[in-house]
C-alpha atoms as a PDB file:
ATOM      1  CA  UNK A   1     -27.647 -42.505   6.767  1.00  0.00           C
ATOM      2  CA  UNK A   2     -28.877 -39.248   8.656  1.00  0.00           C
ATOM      3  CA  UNK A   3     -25.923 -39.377  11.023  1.00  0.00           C
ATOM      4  CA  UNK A   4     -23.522 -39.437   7.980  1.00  0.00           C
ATOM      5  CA  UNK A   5     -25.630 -36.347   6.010  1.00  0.00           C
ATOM      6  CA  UNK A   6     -27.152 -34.281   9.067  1.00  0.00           C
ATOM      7  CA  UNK A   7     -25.269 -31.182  10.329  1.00  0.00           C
ATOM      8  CA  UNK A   8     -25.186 -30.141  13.841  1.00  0.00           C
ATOM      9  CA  UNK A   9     -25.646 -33.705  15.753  1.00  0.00           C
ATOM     10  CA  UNK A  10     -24.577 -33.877  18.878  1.00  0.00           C
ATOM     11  CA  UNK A  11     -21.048 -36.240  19.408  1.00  0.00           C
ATOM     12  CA  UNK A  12     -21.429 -38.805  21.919  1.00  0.00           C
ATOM     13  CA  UNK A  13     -25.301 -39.280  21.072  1.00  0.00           C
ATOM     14  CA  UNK A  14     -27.533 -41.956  20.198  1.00  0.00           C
ATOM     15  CA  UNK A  15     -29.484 -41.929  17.063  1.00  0.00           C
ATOM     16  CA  UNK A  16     -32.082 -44.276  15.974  1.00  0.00           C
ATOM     17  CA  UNK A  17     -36.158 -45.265  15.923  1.00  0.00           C
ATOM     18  CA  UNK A  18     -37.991 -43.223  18.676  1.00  0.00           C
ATOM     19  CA  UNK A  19     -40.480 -45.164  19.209  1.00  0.00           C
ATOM     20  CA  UNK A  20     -41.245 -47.687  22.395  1.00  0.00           C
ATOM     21  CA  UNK A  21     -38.354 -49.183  23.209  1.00  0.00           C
ATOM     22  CA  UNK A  22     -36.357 -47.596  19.933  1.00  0.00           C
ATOM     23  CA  UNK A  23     -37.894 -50.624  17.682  1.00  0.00           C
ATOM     24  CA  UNK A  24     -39.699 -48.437  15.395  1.00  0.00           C
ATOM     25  CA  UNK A  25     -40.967 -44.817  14.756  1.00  0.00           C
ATOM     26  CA  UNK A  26     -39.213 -41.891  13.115  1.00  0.00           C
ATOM     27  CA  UNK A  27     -35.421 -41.229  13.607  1.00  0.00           C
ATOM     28  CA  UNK A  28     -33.936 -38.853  16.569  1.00  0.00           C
ATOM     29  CA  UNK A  29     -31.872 -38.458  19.161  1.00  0.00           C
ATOM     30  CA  UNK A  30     -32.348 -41.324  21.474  1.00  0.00           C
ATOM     31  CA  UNK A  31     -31.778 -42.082  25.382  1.00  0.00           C
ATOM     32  CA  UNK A  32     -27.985 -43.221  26.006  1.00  0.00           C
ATOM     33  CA  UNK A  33     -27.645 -44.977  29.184  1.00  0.00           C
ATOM     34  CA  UNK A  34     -24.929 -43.689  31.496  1.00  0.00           C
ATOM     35  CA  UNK A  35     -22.715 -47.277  31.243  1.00  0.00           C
ATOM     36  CA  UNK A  36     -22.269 -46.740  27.673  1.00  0.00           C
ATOM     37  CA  UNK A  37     -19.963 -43.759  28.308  1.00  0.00           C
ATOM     38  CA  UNK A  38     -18.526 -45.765  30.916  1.00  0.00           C
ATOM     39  CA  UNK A  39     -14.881 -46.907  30.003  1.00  0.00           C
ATOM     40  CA  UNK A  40     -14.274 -49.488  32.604  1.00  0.00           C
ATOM     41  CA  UNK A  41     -17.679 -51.131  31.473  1.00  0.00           C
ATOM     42  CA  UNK A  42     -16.692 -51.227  27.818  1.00  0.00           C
ATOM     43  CA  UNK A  43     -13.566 -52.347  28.323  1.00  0.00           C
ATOM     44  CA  UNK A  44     -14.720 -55.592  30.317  1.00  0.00           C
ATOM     45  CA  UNK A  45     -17.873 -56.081  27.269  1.00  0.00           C
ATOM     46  CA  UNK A  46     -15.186 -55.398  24.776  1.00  0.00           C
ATOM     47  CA  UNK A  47     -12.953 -58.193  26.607  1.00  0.00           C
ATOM     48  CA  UNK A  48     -15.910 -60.731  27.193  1.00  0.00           C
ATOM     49  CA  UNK A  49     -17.125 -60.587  23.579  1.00  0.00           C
ATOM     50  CA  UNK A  50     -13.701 -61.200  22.313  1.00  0.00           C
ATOM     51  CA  UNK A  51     -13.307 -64.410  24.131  1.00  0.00           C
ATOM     52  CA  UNK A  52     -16.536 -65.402  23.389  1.00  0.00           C
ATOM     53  CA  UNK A  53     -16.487 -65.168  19.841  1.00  0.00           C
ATOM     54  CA  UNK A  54     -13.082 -66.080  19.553  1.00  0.00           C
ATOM     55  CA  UNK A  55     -12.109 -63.153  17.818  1.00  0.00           C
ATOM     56  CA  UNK A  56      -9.127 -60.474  18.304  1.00  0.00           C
ATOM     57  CA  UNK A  57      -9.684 -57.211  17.108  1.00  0.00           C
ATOM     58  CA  UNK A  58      -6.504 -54.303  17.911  1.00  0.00           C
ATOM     59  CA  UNK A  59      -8.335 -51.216  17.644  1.00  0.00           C
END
């Protein structure tokens, strides 16, 4: 809900529980790991899931 209310959020950001390991604690901004921004890595997860799950999705 706060990313789809708050103004001024950063794009490309992670937002979610702050506390250890984000599984709890208040909402923020959140560590993003440099392979989620990476497109050749998401494209072969993207690819892997939809075999695995049998499932086609054209995005």
């Amino acid at each position: 809900v706060m990313c789809a209310t708050e103004d001024n959020l950063k794009q490309r950001a992670y937002y979610g529980p702050t506390g250890i390991m984000n599984f709890g604690g208040p909402v923020g901004q959140c560590k993003l790991e440099p392979f989620v921004l990476d497109r050749e890595a998401t494209t072969k997860l993207w690819a892997l899931s939809e075999k695995e799950t049998s499932l086609s999705w054209s995005l």
